[in-house]
C-alpha atoms as a PDB file:
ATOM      1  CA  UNK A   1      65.760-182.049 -26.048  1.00  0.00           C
ATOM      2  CA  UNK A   2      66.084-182.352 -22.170  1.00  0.00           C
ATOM      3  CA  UNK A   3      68.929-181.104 -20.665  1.00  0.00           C
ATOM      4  CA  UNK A   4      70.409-183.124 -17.507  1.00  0.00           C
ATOM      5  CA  UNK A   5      73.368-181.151 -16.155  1.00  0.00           C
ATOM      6  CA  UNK A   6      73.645-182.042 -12.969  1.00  0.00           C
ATOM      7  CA  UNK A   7      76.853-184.099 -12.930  1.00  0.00           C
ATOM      8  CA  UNK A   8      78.409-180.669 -13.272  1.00  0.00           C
ATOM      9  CA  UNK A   9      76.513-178.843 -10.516  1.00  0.00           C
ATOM     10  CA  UNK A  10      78.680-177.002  -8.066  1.00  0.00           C
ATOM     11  CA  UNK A  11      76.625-174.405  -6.080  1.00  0.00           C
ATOM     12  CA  UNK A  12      73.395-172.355  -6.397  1.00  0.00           C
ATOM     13  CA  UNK A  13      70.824-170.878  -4.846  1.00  0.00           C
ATOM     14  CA  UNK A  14      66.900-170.809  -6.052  1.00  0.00           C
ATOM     15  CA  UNK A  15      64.657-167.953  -4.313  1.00  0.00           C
ATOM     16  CA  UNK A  16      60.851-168.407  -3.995  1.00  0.00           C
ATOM     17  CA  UNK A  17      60.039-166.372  -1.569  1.00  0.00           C
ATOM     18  CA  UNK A  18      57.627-163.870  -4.243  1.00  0.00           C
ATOM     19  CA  UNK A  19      54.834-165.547  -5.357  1.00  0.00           C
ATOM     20  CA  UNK A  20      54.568-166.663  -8.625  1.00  0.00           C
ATOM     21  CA  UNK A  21      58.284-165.991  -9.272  1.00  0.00           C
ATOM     22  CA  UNK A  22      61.692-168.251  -9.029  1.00  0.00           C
ATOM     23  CA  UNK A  23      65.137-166.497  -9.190  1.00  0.00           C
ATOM     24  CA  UNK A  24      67.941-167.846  -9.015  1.00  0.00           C
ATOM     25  CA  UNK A  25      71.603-168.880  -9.962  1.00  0.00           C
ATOM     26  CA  UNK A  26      73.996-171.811 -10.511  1.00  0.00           C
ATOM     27  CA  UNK A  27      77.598-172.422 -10.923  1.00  0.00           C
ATOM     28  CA  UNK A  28      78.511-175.302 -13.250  1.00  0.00           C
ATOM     29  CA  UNK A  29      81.363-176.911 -14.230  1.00  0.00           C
ATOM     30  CA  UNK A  30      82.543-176.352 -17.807  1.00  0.00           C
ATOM     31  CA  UNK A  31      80.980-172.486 -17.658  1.00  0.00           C
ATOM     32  CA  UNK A  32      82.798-169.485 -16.626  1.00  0.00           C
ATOM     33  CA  UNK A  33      80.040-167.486 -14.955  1.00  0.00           C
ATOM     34  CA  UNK A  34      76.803-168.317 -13.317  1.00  0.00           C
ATOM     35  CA  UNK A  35      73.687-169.198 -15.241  1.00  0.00           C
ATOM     36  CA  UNK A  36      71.295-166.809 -13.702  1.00  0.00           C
ATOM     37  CA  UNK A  37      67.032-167.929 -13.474  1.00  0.00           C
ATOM     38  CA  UNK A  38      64.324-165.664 -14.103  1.00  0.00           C
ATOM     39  CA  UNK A  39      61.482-167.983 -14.141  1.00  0.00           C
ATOM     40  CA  UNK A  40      57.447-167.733 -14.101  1.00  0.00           C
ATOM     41  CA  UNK A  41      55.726-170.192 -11.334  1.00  0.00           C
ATOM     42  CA  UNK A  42      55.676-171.350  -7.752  1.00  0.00           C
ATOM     43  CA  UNK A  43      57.852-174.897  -5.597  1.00  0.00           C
ATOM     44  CA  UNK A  44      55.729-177.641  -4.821  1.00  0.00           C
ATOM     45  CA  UNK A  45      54.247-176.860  -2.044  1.00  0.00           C
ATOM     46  CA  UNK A  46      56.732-178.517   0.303  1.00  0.00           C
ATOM     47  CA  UNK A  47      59.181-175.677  -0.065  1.00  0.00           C
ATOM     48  CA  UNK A  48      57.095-173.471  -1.679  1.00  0.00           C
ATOM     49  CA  UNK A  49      57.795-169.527  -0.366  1.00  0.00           C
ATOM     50  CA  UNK A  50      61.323-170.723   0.296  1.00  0.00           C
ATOM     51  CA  UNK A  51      64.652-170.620  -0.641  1.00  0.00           C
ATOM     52  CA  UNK A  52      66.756-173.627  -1.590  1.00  0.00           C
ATOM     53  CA  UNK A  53      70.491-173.441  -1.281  1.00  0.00           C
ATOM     54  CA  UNK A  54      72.295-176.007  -3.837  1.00  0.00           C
ATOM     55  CA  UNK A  55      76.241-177.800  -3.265  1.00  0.00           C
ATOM     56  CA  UNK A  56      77.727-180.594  -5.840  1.00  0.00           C
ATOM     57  CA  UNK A  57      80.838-181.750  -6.412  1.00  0.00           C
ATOM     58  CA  UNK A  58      81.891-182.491 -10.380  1.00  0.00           C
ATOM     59  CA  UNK A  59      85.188-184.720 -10.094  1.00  0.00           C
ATOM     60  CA  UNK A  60      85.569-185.191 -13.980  1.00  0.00           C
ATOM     61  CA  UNK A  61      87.622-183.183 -16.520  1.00  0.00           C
ATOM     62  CA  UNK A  62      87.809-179.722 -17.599  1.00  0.00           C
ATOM     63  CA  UNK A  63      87.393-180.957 -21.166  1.00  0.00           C
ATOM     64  CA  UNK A  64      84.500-182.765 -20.625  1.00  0.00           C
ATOM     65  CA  UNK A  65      82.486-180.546 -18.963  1.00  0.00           C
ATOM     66  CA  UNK A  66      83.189-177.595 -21.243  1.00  0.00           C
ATOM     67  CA  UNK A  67      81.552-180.339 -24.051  1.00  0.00           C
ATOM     68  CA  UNK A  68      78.697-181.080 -21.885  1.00  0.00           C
ATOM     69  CA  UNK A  69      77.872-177.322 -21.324  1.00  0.00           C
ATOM     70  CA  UNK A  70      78.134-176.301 -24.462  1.00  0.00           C
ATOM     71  CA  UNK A  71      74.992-174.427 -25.921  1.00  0.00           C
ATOM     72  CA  UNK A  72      73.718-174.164 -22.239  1.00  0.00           C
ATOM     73  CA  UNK A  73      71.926-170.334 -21.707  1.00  0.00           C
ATOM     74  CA  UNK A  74      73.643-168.340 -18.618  1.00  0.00           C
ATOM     75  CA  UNK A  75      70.691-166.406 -19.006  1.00  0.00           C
ATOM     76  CA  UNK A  76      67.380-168.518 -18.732  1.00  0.00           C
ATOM     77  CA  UNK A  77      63.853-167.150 -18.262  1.00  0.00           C
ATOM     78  CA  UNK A  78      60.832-169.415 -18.735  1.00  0.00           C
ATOM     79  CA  UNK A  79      58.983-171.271 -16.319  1.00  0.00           C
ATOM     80  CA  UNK A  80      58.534-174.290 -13.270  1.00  0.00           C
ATOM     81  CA  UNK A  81      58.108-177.508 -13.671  1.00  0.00           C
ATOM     82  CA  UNK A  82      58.615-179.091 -10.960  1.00  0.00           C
ATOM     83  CA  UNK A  83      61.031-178.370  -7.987  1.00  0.00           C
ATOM     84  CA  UNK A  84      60.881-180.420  -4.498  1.00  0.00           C
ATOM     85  CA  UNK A  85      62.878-181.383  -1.564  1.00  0.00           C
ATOM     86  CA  UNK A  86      61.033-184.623  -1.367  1.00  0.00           C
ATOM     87  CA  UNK A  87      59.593-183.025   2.017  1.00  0.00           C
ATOM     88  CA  UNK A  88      55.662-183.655   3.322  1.00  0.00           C
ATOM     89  CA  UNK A  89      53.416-182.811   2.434  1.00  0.00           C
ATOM     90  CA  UNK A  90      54.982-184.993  -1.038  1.00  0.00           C
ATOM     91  CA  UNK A  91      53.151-183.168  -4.147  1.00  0.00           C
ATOM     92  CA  UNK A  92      55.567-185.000  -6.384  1.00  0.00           C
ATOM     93  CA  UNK A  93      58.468-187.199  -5.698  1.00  0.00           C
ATOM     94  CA  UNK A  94      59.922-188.232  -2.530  1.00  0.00           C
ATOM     95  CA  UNK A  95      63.099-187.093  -3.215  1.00  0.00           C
ATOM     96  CA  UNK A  96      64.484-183.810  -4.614  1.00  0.00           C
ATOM     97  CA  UNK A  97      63.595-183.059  -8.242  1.00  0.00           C
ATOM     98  CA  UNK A  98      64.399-179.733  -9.951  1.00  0.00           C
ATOM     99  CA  UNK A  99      62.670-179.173 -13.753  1.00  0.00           C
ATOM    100  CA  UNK A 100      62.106-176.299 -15.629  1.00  0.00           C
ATOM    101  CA  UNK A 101      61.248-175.187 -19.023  1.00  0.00           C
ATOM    102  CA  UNK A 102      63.326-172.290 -20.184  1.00  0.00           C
ATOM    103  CA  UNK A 103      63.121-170.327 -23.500  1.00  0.00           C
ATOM    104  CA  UNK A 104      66.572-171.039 -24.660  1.00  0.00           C
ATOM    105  CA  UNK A 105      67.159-175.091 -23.758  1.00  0.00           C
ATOM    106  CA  UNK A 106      63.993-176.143 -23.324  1.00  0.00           C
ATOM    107  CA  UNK A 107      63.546-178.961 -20.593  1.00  0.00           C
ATOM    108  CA  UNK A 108      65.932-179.092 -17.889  1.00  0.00           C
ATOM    109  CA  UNK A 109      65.716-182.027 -15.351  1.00  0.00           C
ATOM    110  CA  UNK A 110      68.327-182.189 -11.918  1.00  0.00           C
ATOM    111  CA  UNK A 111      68.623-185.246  -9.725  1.00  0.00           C
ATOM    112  CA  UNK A 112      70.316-183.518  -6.469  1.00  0.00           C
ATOM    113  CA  UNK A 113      70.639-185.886  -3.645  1.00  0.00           C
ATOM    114  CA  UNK A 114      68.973-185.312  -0.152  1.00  0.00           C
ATOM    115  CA  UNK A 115      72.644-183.890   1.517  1.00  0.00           C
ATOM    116  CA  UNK A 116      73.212-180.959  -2.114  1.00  0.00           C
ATOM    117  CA  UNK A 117      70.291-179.421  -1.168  1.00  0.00           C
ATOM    118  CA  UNK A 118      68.968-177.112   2.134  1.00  0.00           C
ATOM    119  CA  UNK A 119      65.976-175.436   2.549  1.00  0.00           C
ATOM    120  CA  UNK A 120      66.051-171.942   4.065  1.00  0.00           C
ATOM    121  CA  UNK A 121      62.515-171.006   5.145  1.00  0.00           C
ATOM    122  CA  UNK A 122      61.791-167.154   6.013  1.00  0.00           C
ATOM    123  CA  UNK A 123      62.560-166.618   9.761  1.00  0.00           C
ATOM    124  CA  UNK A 124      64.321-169.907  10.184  1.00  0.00           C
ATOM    125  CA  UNK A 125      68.025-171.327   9.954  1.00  0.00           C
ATOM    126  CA  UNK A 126      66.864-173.699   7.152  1.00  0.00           C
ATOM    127  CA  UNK A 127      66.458-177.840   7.531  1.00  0.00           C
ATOM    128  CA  UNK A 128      68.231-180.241   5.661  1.00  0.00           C
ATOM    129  CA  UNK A 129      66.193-182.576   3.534  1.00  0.00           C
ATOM    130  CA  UNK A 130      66.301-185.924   5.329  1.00  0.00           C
ATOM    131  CA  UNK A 131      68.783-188.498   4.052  1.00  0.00           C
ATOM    132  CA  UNK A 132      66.250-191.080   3.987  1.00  0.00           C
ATOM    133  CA  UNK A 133      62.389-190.856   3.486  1.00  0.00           C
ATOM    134  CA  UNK A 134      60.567-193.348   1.490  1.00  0.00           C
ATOM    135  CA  UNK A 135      57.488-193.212   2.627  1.00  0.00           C
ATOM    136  CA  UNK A 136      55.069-191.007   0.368  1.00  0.00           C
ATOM    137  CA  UNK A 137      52.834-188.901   2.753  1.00  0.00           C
ATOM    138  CA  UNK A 138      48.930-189.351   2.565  1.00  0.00           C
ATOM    139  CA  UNK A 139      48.865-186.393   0.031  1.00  0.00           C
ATOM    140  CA  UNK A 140      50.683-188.335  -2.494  1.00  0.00           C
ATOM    141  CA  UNK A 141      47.828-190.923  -3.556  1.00  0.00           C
ATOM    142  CA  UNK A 142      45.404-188.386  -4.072  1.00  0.00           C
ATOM    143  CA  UNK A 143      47.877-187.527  -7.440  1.00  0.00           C
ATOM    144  CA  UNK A 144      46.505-188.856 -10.592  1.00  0.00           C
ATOM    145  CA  UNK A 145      49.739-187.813 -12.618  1.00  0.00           C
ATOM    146  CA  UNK A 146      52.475-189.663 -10.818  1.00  0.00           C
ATOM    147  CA  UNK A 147      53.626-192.718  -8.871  1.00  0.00           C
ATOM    148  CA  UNK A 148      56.459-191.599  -6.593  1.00  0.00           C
ATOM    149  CA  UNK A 149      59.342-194.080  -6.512  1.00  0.00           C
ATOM    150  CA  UNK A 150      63.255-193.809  -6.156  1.00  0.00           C
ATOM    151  CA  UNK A 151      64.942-193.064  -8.950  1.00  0.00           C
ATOM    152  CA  UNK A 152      67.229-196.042  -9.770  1.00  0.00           C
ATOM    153  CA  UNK A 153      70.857-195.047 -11.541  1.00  0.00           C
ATOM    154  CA  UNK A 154      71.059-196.885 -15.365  1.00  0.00           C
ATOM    155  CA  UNK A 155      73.787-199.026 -14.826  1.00  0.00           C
ATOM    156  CA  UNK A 156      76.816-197.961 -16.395  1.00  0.00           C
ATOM    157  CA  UNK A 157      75.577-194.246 -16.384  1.00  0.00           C
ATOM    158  CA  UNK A 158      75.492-191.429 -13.428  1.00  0.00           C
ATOM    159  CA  UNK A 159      72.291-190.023 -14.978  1.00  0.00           C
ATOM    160  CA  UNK A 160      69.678-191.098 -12.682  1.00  0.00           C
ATOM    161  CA  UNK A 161      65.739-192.223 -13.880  1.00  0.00           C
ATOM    162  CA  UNK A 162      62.709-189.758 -13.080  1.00  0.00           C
ATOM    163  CA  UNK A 163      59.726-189.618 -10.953  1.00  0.00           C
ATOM    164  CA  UNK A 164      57.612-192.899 -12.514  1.00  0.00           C
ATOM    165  CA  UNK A 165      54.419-191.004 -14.451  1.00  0.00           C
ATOM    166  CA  UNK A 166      51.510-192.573 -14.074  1.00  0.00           C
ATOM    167  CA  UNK A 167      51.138-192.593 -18.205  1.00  0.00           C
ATOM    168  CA  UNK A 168      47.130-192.907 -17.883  1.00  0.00           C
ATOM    169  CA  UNK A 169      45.142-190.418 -15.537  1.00  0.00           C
ATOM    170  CA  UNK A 170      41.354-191.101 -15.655  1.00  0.00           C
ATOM    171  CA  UNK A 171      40.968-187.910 -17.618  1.00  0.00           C
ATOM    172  CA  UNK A 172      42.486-188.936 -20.096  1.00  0.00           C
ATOM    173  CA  UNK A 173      41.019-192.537 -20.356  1.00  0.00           C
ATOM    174  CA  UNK A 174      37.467-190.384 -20.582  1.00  0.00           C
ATOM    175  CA  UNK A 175      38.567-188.303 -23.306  1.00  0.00           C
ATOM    176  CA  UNK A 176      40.098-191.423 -25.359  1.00  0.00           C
ATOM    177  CA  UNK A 177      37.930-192.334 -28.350  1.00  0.00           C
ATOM    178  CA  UNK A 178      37.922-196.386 -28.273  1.00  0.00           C
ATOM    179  CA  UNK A 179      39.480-198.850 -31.094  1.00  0.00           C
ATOM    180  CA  UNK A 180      38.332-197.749 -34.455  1.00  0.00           C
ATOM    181  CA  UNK A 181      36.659-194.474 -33.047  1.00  0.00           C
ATOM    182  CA  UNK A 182      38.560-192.988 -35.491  1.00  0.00           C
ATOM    183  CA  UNK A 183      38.307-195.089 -38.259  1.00  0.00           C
ATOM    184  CA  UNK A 184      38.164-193.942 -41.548  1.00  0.00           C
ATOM    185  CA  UNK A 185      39.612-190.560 -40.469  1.00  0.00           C
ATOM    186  CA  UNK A 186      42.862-190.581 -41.994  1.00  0.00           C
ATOM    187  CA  UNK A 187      45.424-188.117 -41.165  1.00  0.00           C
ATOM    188  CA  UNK A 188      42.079-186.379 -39.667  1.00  0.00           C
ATOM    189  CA  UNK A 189      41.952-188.300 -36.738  1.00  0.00           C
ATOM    190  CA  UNK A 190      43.053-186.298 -33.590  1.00  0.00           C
ATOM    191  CA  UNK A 191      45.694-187.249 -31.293  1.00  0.00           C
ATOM    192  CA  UNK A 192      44.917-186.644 -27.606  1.00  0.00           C
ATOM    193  CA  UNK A 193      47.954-187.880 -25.831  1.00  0.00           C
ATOM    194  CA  UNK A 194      51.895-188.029 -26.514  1.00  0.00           C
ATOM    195  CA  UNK A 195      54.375-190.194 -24.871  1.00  0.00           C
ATOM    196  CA  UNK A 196      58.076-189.757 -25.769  1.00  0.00           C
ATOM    197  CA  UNK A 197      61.316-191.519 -24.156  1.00  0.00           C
ATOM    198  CA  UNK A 198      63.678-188.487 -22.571  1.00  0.00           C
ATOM    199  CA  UNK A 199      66.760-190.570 -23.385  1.00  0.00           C
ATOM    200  CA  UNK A 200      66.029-190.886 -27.234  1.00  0.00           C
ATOM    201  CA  UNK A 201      63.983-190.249 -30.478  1.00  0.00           C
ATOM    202  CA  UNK A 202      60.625-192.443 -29.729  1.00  0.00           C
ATOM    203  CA  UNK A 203      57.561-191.293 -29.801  1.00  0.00           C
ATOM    204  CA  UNK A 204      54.337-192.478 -29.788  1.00  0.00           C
ATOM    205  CA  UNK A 205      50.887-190.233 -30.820  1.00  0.00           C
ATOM    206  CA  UNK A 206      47.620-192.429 -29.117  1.00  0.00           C
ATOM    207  CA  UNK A 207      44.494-191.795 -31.488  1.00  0.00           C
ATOM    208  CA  UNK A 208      42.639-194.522 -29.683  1.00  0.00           C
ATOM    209  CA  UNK A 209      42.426-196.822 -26.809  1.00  0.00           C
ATOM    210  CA  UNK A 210      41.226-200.056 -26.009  1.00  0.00           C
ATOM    211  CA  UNK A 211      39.959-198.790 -22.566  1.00  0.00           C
ATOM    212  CA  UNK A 212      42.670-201.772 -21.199  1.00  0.00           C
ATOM    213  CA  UNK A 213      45.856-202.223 -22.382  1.00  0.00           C
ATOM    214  CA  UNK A 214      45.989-201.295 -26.026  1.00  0.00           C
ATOM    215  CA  UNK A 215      46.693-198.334 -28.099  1.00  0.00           C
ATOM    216  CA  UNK A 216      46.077-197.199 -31.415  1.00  0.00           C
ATOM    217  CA  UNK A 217      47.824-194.218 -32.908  1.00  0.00           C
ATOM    218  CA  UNK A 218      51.372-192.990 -34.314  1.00  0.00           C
ATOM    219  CA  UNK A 219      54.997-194.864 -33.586  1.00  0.00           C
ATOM    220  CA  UNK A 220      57.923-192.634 -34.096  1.00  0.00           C
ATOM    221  CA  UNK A 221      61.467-194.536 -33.859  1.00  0.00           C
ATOM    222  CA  UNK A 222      63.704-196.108 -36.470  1.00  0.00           C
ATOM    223  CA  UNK A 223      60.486-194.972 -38.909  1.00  0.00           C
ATOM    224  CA  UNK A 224      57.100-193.519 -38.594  1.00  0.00           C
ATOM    225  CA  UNK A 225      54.141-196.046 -38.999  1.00  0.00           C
ATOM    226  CA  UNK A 226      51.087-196.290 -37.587  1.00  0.00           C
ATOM    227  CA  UNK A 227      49.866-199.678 -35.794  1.00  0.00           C
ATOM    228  CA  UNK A 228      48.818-201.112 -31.912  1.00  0.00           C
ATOM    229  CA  UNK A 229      51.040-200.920 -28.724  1.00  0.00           C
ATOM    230  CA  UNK A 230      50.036-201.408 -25.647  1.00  0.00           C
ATOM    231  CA  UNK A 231      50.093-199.564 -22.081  1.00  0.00           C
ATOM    232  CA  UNK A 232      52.163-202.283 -20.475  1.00  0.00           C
ATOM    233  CA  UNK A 233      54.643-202.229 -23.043  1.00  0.00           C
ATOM    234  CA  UNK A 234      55.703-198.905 -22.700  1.00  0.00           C
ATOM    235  CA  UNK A 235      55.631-198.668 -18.689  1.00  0.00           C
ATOM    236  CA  UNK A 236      58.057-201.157 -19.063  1.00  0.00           C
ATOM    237  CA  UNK A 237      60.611-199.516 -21.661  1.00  0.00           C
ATOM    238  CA  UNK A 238      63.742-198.364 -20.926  1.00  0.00           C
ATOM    239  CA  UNK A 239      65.548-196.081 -22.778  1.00  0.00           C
ATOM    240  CA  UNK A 240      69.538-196.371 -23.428  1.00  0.00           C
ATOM    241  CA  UNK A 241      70.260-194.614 -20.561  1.00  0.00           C
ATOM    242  CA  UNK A 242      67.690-196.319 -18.249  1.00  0.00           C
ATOM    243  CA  UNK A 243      64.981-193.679 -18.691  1.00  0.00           C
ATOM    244  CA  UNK A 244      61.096-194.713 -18.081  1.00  0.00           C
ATOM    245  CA  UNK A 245      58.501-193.479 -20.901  1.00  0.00           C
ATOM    246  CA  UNK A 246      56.933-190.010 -20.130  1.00  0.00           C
ATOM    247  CA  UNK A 247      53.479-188.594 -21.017  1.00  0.00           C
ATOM    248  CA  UNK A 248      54.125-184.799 -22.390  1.00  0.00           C
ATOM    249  CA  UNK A 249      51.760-183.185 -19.395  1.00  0.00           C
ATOM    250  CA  UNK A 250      51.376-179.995 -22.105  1.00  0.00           C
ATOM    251  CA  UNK A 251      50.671-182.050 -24.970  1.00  0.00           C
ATOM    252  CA  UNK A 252      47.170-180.148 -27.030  1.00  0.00           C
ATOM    253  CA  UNK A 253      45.307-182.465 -29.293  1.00  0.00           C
ATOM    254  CA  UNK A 254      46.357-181.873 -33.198  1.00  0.00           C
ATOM    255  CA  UNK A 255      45.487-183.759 -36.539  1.00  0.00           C
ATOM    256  CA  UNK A 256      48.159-186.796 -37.361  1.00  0.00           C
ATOM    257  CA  UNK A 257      48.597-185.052 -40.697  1.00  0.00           C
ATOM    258  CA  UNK A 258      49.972-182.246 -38.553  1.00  0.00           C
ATOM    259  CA  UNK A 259      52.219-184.396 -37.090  1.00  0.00           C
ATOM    260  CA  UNK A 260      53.264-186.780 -39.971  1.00  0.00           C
ATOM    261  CA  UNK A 261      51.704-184.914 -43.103  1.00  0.00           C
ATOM    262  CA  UNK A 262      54.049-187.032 -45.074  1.00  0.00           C
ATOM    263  CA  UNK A 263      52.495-190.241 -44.598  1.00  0.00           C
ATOM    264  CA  UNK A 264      49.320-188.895 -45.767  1.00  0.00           C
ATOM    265  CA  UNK A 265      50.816-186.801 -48.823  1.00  0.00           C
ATOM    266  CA  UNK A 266      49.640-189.662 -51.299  1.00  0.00           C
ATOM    267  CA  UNK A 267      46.021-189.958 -50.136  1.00  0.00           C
ATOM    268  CA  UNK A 268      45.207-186.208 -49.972  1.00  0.00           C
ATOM    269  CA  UNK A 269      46.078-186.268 -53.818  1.00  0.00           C
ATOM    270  CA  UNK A 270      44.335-189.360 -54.292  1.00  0.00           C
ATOM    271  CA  UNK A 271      41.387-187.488 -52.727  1.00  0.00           C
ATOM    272  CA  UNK A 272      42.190-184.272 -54.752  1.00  0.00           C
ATOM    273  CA  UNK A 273      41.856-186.416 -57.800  1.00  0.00           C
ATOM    274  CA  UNK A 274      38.732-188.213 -57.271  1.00  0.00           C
ATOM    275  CA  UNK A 275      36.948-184.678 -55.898  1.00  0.00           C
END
């Protein structure tokens, strides 16, 4: 599950100024006292060593935002995913993007906008992220993980889309068996690569790849079955709140029978049988 609270954001402050380390709190609506951040890891590197100082403004009901927060840690420790002002040298997105991955709610993902946050950089009054800057900086096409565009709002919803992942990096494409590398495998065959939509329950497990446009491997949705899809198809889902498809960027290789033993519950005792 990925958490998105930050319709209900009112004030915080993240410190990076140890290496290695984030601390932190915020204030949301909904919760009585701060959620306090102990995490493991570093900024991107255009705030990194700094501290970022966080303002929002939640203009819906008590109710509703004691609902939303429900189940949400005031305690978190864990670790960075991603956090950036959007400022050069761009590592990630050119806006400001705060992620992390905690031990009690797993994924979190804030979409402040370029006036709720300020950057307060040791020996310095602190700069306010620009309200406008589109242009990625040089830096940015050297990434093989991600294609940095604007996150456009799902209509009808305030939650915003993500960074667009580049779903493919050429590592990946190397370590890819091709169509029917597999073949004959079974639940043996290994799955190298995992994409998932944020927004709901649809996964898909790639055992093999055309070296183009087509997949072989795992679909997770409405039922599990295994079958083609294709690259192109999912860059261009949406989920029901507008979300783009994501690649899980700590994904490690397992067995589909580790994944979906059930599907392969009446050949292994076909196999028993026969052995």
């Amino acid at each position: 599950m990925t958490w998105r609270p930050t319709k209900y954001l009112l004030e915080g402050e993240l410190d990076n100024t140890r290496p290695g380390k984030v601390r932190g709190w915020m204030k949301f609506a909904g919760m009585t006292d701060r959620v306090t951040f102990d995490w493991d890891g570093d900024f991107c590197r255009d705030i990194r060593g700094a501290r970022v100082v966080l303002a929002g403004k939640y203009e819906g009901g008590t109710m509703e935002a004691t609902e939303a927060m429900k189940g949400f840690a005031e305690r978190q420790r864990g670790k960075v995913g991603k956090i950036t002002a959007g400022l050069p040298p761009q590592e990630y997105t050119p806006f400001p993007y705060i992620e992390w991955y905690g031990d009690s709610n797993d994924r979190v993902v804030m979409y402040v906008e370029a006036e709720q946050i300020r950057v307060v950089r040791e020996g310095g009054d602190g700069a306010k992220h620009p309200a406008e800057r589109t242009k990625p900086s040089a830096d940015s096409d050297a990434r093989d993980d991600v294609r940095p565009t604007p996150p456009p709002k799902a209509e009808g919803s305030t939650i915003q889309n993500g960074p667009s992942m580049k779903l493919l990096t050429k590592e990946i494409r190397r370590r890819l068996p091709p169509l029917y590398g597999q073949e004959g495998k079974g639940g043996d065959a290994v799955v190298y690569v995992k994409f998932f939509t944020p927004d709901s329950g649809w996964t898909w497990y790639v055992t093999e790849f055309s070296g183009e446009d087509t997949f072989f491997g795992l679909a997770c949705g409405f039922e599990k079955e295994l079958g083609y899809f294709s690259l192109s198809e999912l860059e261009s889902v949406r989920g029901p709140m507008g979300l783009l498809v994501e690649r899980d960027l700590y994904w490690e290789p397992k067995t589909l029978v580790e994944i979906a033993p059930e599907l392969f519950v009446h050949r292994e005792s076909e196999r028993s049988k026969t052995s």
